[in-house]
PDB file of N, CA and C in Angstrom:
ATOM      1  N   UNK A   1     -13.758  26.385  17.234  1.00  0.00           N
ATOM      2  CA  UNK A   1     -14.162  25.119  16.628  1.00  0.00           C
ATOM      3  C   UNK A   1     -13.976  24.000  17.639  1.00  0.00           C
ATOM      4  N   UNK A   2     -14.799  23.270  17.441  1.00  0.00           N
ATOM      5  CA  UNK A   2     -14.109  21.992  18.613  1.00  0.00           C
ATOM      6  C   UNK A   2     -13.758  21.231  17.638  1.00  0.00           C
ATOM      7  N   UNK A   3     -13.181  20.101  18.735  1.00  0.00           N
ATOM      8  CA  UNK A   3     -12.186  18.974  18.425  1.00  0.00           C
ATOM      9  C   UNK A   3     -12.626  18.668  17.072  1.00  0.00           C
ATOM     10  N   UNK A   4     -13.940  18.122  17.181  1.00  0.00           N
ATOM     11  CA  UNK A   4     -14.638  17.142  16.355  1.00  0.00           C
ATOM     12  C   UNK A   4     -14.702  18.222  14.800  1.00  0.00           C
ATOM     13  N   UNK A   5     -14.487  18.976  14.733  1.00  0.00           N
ATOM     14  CA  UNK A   5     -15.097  20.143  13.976  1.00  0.00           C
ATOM     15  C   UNK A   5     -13.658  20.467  13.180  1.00  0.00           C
ATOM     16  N   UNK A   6     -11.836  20.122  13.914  1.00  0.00           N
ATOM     17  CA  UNK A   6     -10.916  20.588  13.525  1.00  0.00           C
ATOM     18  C   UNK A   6     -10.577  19.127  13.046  1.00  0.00           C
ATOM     19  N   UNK A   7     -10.567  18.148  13.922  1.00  0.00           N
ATOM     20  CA  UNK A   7     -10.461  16.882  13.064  1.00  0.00           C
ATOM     21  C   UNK A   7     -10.631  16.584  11.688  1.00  0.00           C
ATOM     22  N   UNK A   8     -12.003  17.127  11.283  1.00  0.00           N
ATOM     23  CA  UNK A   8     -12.236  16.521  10.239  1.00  0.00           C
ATOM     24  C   UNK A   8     -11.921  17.974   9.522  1.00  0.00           C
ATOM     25  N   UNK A   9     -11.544  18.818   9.336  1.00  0.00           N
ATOM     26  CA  UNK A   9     -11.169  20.034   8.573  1.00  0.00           C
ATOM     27  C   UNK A   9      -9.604  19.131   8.361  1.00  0.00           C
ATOM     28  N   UNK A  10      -8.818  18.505   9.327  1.00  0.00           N
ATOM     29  CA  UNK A  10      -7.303  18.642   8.970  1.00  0.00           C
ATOM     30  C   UNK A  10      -7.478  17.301   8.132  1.00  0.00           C
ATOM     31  N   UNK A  11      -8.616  16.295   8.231  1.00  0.00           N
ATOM     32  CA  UNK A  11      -9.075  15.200   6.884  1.00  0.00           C
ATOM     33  C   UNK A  11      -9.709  15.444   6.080  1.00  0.00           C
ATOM     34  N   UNK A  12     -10.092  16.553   6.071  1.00  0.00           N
ATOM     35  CA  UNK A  12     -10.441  16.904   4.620  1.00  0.00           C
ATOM     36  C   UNK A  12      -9.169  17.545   3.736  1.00  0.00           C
ATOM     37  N   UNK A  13      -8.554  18.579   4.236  1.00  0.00           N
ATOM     38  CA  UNK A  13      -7.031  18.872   4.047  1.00  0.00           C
ATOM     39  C   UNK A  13      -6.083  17.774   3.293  1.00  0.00           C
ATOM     40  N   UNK A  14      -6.401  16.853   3.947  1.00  0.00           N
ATOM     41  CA  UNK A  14      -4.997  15.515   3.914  1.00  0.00           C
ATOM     42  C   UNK A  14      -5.991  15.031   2.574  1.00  0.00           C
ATOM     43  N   UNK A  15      -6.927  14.637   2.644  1.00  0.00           N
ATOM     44  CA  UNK A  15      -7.870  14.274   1.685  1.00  0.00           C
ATOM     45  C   UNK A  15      -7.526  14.907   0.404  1.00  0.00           C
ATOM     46  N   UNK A  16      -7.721  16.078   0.224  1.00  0.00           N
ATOM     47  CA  UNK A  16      -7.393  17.351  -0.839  1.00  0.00           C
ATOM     48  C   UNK A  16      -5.720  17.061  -1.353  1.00  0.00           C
ATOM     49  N   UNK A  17      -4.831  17.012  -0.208  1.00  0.00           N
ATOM     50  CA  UNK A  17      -3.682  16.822  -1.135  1.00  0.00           C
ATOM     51  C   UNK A  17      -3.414  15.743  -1.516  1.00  0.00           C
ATOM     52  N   UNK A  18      -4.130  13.869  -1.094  1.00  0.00           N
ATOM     53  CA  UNK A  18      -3.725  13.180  -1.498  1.00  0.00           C
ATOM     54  C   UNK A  18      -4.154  12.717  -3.284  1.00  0.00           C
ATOM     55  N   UNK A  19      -5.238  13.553  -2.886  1.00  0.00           N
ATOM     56  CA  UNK A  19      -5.845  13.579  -4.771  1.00  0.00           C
ATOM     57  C   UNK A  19      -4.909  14.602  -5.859  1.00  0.00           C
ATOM     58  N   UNK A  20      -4.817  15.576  -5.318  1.00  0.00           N
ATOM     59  CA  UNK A  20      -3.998  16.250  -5.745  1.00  0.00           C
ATOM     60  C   UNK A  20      -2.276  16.057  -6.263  1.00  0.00           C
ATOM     61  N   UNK A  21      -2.403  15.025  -5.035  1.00  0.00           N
ATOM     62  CA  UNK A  21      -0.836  13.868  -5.440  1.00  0.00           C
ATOM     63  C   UNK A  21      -0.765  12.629  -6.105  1.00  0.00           C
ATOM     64  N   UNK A  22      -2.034  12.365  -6.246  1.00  0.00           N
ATOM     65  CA  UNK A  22      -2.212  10.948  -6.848  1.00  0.00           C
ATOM     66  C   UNK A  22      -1.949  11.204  -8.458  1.00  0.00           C
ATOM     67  N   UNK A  23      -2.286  12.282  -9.621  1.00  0.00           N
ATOM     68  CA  UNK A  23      -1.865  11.768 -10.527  1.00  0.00           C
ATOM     69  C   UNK A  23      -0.148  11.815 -10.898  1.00  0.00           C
ATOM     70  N   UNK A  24       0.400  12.275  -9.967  1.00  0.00           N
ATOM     71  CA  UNK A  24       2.083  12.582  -9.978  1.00  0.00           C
ATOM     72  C   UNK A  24       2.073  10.400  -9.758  1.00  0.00           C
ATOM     73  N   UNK A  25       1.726  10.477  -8.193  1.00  0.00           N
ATOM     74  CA  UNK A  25       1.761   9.057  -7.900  1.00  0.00           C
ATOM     75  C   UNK A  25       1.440   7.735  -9.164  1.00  0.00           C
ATOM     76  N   UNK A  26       0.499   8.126 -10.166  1.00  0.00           N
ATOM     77  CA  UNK A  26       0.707   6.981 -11.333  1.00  0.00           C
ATOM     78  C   UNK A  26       1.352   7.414 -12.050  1.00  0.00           C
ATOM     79  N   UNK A  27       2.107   8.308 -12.658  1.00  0.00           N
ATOM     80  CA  UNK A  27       2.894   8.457 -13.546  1.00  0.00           C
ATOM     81  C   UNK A  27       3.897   7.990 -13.252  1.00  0.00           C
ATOM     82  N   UNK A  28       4.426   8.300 -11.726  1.00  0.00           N
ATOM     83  CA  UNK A  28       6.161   7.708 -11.152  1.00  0.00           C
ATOM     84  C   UNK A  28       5.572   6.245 -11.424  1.00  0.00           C
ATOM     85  N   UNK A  29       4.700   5.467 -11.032  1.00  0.00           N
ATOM     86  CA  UNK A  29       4.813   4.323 -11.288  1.00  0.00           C
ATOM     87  C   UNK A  29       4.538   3.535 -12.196  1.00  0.00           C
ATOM     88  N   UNK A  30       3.914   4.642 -13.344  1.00  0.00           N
ATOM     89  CA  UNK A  30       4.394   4.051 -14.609  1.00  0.00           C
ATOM     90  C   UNK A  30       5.754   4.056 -15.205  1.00  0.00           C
ATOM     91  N   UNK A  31       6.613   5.425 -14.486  1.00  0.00           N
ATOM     92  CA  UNK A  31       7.581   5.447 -15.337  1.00  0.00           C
ATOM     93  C   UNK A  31       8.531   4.118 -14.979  1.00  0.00           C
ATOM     94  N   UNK A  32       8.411   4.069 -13.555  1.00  0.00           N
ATOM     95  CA  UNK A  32       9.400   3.279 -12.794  1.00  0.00           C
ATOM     96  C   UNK A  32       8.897   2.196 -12.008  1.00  0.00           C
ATOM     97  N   UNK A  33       8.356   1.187 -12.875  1.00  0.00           N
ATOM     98  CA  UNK A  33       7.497   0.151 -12.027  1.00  0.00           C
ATOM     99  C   UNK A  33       8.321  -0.808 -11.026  1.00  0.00           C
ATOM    100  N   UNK A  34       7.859  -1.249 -10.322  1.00  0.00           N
ATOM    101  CA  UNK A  34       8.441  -1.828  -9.525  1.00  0.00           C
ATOM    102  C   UNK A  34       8.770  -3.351 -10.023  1.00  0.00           C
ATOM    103  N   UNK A  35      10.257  -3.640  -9.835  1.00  0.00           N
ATOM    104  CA  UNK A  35      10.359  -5.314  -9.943  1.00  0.00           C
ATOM    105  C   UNK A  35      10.427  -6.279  -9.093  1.00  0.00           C
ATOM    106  N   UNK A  36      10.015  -7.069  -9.119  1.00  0.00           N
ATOM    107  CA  UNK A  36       9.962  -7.915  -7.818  1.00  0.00           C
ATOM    108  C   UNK A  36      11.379  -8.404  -7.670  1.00  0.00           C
ATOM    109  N   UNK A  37      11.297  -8.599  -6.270  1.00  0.00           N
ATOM    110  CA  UNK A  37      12.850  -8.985  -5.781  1.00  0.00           C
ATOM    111  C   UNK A  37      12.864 -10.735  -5.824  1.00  0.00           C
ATOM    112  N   UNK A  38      13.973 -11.439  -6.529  1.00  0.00           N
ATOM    113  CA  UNK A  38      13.920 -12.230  -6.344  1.00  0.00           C
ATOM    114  C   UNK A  38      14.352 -13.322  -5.174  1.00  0.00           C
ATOM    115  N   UNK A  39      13.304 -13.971  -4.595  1.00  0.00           N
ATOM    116  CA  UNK A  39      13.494 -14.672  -3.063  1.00  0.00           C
ATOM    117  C   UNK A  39      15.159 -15.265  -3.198  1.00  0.00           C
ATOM    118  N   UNK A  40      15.546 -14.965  -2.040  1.00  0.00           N
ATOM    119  CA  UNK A  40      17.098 -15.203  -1.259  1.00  0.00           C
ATOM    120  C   UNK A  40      16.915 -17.100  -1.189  1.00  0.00           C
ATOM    121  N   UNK A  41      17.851 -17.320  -1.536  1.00  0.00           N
ATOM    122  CA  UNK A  41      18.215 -19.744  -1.281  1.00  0.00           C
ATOM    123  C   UNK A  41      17.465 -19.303  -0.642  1.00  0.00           C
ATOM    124  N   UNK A  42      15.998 -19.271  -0.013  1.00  0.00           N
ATOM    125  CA  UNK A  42      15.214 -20.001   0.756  1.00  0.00           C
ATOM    126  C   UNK A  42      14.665 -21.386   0.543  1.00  0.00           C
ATOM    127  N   UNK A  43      14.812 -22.575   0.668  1.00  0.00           N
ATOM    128  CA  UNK A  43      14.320 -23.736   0.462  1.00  0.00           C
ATOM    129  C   UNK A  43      12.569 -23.612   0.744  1.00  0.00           C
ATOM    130  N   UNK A  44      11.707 -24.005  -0.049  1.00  0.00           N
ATOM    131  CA  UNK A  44      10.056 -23.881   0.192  1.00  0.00           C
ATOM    132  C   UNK A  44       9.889 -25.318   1.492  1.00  0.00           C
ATOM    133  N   UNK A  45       9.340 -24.750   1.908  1.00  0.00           N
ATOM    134  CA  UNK A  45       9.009 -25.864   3.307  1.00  0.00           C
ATOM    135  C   UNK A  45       7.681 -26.556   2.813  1.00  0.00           C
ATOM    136  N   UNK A  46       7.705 -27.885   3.066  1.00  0.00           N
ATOM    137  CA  UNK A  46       6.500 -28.376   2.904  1.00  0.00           C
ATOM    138  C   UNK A  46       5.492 -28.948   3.334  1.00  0.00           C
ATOM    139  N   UNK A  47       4.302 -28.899   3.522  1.00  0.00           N
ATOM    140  CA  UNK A  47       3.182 -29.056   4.881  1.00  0.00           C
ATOM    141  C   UNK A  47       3.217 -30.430   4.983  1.00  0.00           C
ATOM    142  N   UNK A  48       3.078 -30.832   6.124  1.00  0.00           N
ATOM    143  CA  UNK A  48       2.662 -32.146   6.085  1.00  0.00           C
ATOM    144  C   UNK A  48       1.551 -32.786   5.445  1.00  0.00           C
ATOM    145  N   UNK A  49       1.344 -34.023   5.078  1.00  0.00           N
ATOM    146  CA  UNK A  49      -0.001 -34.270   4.284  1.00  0.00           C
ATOM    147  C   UNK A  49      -0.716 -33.796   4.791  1.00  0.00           C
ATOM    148  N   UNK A  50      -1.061 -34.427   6.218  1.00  0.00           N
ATOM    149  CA  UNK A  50      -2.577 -33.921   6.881  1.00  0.00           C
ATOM    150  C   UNK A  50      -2.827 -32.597   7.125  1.00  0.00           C
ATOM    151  N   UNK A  51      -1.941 -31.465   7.368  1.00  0.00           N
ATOM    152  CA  UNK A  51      -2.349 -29.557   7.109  1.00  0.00           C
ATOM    153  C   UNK A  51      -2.677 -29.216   5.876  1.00  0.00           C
ATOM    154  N   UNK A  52      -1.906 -29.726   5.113  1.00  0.00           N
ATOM    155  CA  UNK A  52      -2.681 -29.196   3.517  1.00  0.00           C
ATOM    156  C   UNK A  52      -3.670 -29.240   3.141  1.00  0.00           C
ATOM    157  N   UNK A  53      -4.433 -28.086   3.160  1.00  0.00           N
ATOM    158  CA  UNK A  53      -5.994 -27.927   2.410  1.00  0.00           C
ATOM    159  C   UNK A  53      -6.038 -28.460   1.012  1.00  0.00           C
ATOM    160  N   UNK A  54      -7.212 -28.590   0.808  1.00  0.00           N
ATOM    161  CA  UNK A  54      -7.727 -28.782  -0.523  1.00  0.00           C
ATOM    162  C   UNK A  54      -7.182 -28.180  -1.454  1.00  0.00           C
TER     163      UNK A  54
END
């Protein structure tokens, strides 16, 4: 086989198991959704008038 010919055999491969993993992948993240972290004392910085867009 050449290159071009094994390349895309080992992406089709990777292809095959990521479907194959994806409905595991929404269930964990239904079971266990993610929470957002809440931002550390960072003070919000604020643009000067004239940078602030519309």
């Amino acid at each position: 086989m050449t290159i071009i010919a094994t390349l895309g055999a080992y992406a089709g491969f990777a292809l095959l198991a990521l479907m194959a993993v994806t409905p595991l992948l929404v269930e964990l993240d239904q079971r266990f959704p993610v929470t957002r972290r809440a931002k550390a004392a960072e003070p919000e910085r604020r643009m000067p008038a004239g940078l602030a867009s519309a």
